[in-house]
C-alpha atoms as a PDB file:
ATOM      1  CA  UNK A   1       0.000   0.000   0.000  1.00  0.00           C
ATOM      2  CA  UNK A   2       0.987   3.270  -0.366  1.00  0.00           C
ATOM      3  CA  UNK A   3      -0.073   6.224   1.231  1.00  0.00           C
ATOM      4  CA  UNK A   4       0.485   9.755   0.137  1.00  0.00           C
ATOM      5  CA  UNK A   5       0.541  12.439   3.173  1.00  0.00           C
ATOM      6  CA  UNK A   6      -0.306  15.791   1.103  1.00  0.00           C
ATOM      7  CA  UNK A   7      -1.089  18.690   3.364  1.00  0.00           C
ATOM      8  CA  UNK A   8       0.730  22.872   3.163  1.00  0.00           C
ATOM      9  CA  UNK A   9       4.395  23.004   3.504  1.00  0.00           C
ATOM     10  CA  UNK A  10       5.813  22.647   7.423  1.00  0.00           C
ATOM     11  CA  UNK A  11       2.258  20.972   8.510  1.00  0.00           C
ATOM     12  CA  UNK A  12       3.808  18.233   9.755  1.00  0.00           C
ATOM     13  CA  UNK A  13       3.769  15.677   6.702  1.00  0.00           C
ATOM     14  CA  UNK A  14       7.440  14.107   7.291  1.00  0.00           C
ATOM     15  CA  UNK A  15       7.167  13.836  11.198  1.00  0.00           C
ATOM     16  CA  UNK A  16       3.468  11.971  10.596  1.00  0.00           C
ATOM     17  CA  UNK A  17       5.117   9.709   8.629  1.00  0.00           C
ATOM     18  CA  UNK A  18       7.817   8.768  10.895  1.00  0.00           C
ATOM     19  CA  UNK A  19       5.131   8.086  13.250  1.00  0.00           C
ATOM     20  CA  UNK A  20       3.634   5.780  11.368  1.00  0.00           C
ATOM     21  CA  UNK A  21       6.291   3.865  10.693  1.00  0.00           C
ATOM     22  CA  UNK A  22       8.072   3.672  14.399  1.00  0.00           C
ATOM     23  CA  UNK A  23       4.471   2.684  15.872  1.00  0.00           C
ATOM     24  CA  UNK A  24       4.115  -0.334  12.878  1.00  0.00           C
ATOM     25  CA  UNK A  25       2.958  -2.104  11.435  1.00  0.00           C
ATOM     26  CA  UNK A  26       5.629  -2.291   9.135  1.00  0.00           C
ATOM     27  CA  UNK A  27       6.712   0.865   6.866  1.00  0.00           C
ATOM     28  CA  UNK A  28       8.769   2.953   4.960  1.00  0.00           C
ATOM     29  CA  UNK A  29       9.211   6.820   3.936  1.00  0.00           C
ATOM     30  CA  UNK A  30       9.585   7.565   0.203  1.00  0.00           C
ATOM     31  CA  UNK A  31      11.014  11.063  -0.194  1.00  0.00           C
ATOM     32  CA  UNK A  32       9.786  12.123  -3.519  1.00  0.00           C
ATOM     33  CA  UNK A  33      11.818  15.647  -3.049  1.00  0.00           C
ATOM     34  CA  UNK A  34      15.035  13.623  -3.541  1.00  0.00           C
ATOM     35  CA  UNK A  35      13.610  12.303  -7.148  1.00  0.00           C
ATOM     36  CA  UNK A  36      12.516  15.445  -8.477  1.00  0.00           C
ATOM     37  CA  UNK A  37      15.689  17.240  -6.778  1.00  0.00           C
ATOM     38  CA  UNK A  38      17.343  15.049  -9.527  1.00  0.00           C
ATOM     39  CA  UNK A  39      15.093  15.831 -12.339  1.00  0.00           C
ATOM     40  CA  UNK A  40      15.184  19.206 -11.915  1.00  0.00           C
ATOM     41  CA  UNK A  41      18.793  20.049 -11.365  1.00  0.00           C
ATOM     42  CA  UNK A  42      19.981  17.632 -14.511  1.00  0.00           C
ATOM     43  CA  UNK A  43      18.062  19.338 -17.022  1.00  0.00           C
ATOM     44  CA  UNK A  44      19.802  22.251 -18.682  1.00  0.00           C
ATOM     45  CA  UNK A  45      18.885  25.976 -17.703  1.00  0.00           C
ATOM     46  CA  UNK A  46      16.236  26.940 -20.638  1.00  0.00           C
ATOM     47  CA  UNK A  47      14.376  23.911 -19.701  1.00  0.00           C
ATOM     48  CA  UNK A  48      13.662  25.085 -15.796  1.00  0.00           C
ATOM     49  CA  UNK A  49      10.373  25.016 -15.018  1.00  0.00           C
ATOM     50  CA  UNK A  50      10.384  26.656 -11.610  1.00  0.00           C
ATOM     51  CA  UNK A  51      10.276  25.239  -8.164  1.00  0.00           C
ATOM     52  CA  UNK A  52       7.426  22.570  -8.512  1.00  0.00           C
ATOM     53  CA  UNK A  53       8.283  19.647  -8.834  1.00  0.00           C
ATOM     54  CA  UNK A  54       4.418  19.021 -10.446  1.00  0.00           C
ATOM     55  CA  UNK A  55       5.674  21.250 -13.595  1.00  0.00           C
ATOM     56  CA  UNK A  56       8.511  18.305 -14.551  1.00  0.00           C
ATOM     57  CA  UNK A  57       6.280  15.195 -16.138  1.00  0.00           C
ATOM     58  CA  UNK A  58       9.474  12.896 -15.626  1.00  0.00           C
ATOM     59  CA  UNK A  59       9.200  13.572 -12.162  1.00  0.00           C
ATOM     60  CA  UNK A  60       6.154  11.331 -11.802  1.00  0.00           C
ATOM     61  CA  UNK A  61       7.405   8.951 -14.051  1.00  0.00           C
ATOM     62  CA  UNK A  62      10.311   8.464 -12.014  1.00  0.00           C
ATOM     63  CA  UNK A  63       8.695   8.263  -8.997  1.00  0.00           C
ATOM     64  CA  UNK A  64       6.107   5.615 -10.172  1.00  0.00           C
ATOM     65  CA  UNK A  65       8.720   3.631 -11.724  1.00  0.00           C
ATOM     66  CA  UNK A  66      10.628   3.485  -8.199  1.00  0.00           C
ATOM     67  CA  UNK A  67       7.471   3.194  -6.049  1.00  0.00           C
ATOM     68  CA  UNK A  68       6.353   0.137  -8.551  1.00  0.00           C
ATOM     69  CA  UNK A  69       9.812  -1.386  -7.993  1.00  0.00           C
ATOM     70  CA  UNK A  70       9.297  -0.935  -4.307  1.00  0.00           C
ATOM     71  CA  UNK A  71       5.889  -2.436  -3.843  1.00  0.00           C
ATOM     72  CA  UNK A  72       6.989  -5.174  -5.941  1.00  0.00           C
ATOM     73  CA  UNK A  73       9.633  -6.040  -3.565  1.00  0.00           C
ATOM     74  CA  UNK A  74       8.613  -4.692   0.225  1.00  0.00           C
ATOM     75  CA  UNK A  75       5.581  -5.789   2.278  1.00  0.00           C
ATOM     76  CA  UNK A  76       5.046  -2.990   3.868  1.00  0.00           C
ATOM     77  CA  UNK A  77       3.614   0.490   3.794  1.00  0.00           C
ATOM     78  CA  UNK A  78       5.521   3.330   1.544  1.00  0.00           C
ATOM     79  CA  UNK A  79       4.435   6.593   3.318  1.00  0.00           C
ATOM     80  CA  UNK A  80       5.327   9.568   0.905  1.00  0.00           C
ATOM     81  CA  UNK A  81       5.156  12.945   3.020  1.00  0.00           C
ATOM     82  CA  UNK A  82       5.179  15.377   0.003  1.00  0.00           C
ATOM     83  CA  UNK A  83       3.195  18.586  -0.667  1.00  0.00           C
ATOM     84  CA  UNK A  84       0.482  18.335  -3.772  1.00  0.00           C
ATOM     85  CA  UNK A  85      -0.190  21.741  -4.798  1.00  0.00           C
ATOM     86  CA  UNK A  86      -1.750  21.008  -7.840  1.00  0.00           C
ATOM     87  CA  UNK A  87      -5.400  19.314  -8.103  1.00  0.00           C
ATOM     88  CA  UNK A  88      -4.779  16.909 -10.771  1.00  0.00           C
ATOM     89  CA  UNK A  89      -0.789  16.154  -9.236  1.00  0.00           C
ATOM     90  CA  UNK A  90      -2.275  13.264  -7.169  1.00  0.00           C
ATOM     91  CA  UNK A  91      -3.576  10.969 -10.031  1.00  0.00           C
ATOM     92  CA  UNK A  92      -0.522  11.314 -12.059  1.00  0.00           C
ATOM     93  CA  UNK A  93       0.417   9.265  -9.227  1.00  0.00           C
ATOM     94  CA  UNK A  94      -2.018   7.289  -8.151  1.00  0.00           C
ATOM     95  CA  UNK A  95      -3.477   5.796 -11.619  1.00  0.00           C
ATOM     96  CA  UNK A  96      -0.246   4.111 -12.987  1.00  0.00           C
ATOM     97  CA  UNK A  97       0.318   2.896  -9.161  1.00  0.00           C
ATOM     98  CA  UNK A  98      -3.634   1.514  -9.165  1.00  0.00           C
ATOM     99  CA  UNK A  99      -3.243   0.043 -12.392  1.00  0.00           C
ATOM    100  CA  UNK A 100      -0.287  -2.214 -11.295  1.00  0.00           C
ATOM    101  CA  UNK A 101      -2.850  -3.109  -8.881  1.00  0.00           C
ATOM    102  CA  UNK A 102      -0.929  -1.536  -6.146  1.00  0.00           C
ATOM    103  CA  UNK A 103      -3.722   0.471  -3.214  1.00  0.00           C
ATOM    104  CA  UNK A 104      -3.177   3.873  -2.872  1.00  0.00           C
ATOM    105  CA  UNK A 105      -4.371   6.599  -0.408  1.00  0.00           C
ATOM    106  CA  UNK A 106      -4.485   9.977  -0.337  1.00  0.00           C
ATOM    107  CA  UNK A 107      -4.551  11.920   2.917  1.00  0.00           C
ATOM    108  CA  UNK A 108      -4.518  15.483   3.547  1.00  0.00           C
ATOM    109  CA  UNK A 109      -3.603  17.539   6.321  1.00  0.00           C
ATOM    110  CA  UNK A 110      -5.422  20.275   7.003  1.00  0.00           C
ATOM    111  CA  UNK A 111      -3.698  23.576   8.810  1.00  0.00           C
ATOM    112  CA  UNK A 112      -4.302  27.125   8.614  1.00  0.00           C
ATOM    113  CA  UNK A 113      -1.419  29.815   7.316  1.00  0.00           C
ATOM    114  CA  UNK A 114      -0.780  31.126  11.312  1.00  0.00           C
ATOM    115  CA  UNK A 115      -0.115  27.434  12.140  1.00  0.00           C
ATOM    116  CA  UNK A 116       1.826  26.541   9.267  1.00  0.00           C
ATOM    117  CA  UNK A 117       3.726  29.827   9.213  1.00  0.00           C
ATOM    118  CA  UNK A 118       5.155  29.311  12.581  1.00  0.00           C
ATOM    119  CA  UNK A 119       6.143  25.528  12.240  1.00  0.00           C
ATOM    120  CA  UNK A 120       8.125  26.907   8.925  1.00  0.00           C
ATOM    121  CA  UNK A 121       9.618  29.164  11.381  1.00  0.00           C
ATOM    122  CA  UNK A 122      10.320  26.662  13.730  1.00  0.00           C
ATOM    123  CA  UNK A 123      12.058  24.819  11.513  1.00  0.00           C
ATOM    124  CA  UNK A 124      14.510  27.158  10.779  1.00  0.00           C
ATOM    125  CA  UNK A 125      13.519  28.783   8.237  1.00  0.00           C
ATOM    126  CA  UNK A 126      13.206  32.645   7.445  1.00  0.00           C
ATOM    127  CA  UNK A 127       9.478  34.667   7.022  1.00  0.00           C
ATOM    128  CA  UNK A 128      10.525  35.259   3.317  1.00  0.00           C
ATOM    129  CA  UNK A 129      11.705  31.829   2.572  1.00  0.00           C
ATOM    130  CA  UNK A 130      10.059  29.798  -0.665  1.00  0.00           C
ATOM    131  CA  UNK A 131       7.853  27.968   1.831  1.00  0.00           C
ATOM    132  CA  UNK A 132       6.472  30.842   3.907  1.00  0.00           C
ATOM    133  CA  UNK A 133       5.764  33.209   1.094  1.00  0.00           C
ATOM    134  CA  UNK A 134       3.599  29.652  -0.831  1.00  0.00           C
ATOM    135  CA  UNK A 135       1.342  29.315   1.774  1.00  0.00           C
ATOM    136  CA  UNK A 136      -2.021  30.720   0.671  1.00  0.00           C
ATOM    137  CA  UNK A 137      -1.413  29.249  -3.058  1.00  0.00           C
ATOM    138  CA  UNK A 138      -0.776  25.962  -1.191  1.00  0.00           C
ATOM    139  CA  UNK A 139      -3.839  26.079   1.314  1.00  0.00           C
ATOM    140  CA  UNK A 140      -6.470  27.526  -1.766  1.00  0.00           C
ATOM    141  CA  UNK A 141      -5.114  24.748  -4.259  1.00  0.00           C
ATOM    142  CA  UNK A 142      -5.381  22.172  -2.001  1.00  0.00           C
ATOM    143  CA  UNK A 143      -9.431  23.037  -1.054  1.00  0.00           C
ATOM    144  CA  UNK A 144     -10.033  21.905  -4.320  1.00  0.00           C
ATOM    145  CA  UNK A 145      -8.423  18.530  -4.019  1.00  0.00           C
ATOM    146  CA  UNK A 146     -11.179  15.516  -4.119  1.00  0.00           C
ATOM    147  CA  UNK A 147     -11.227  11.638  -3.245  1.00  0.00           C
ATOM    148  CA  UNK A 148      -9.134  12.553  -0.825  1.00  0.00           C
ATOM    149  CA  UNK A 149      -9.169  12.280   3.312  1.00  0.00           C
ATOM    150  CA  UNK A 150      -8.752  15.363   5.106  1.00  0.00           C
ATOM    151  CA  UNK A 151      -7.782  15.446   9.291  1.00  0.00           C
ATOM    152  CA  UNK A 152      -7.698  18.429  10.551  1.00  0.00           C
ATOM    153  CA  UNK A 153      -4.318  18.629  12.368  1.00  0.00           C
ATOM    154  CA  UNK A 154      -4.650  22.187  13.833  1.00  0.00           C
ATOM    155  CA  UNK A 155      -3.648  21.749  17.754  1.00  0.00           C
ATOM    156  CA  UNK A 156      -3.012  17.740  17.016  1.00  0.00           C
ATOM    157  CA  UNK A 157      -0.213  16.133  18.806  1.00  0.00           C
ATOM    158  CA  UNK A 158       1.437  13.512  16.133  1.00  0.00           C
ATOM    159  CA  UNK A 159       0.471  10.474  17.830  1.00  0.00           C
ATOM    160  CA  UNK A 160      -2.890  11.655  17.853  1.00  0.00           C
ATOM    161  CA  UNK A 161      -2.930  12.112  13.933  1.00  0.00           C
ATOM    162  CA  UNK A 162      -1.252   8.615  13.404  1.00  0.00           C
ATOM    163  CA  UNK A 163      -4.161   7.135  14.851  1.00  0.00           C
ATOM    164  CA  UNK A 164      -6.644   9.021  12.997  1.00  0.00           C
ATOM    165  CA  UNK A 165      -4.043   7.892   9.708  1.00  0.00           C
ATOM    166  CA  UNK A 166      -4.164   4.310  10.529  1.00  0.00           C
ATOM    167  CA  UNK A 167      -8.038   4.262  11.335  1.00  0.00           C
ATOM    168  CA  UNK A 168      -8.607   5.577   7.950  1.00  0.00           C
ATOM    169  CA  UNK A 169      -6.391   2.770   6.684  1.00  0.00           C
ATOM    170  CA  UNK A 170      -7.781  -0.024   8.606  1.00  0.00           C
ATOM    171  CA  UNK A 171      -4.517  -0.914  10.415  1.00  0.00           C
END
């Protein structure tokens, strides 16, 4: 199975998934960030697209190729913490992935930009950073997502969110 945790930059995505996978059952985090930080920085200059990922088509190829490989070969869970802005991003994903019969979820978590803002800041990062100044495109792009499960994680300790994650997944 794999399980994509979409939800604004610095809401949490990456430390959810670590969750799930230190309180089982068995699982693994796929960093997609690493695949398109490939993509991206081997293509020559003209052909730069900007910072999303979503604008570079091999990008998903790549990642479906791996994440087919994976499922092939691993019985557990592939968590992938990664930010969707895009509506249509997700089934890029998730048809190839379905139609090598492989289950895929989508779950979203929900924030608001005060929230998100400080755990950016938290984090190290500046106010002006890439991140901070994406956070209402992120937040409006993502109300339009559908078939996908949204938890609210506004004042949610992690633990609490990895059990609303694995009730939605029936584990």
């Amino acid at each position: 199975m794999v399980v994509w945790i979409n939800g604004p930059y610095g809401v949490g995505k990456s430390t959810l998934a670590e969750q799930l996978v230190q309180g089982g059952p068995k699982g693994f985090v796929f960093d997609p960030e690493t695949v398109g930080n490939a993509v991206r920085d081997t293509l020559p200059k003209e052909m730069y697209k900007g910072a999303l990922f979503e604008h570079y088509p091999r990008w998903f190829e790549m990642c479906v190729v791996l994440l087919q490989d994976i499922s092939a070969r691993y019985d557990g869970i592939i968590y992938i913490p990664m930010t969707l802005v895009l509506p249509d991003s997700f089934e890029k994903f998730a048809r190839p992935l379905r139609e090598s019969g492989i289950l895929v979820k989508h779950i979203l978590l929900e924030s608001n930009h005060a929230i998100v803002l400080e755990r950016i800041l938290e984090r190290g990062e500046e106010a002006d950073c890439w991140c901070a100044q994406h956070i209402d495109f992120c937040l409006e792009q993502q109300g339009k997502f559908e078939d996908v499960v949204r938890i609210p994680s506004v004042g949610q300790p992690v633990t609490t969110l990895a059990m609303a994650v694995r009730k939605v997944l029936g584990i």
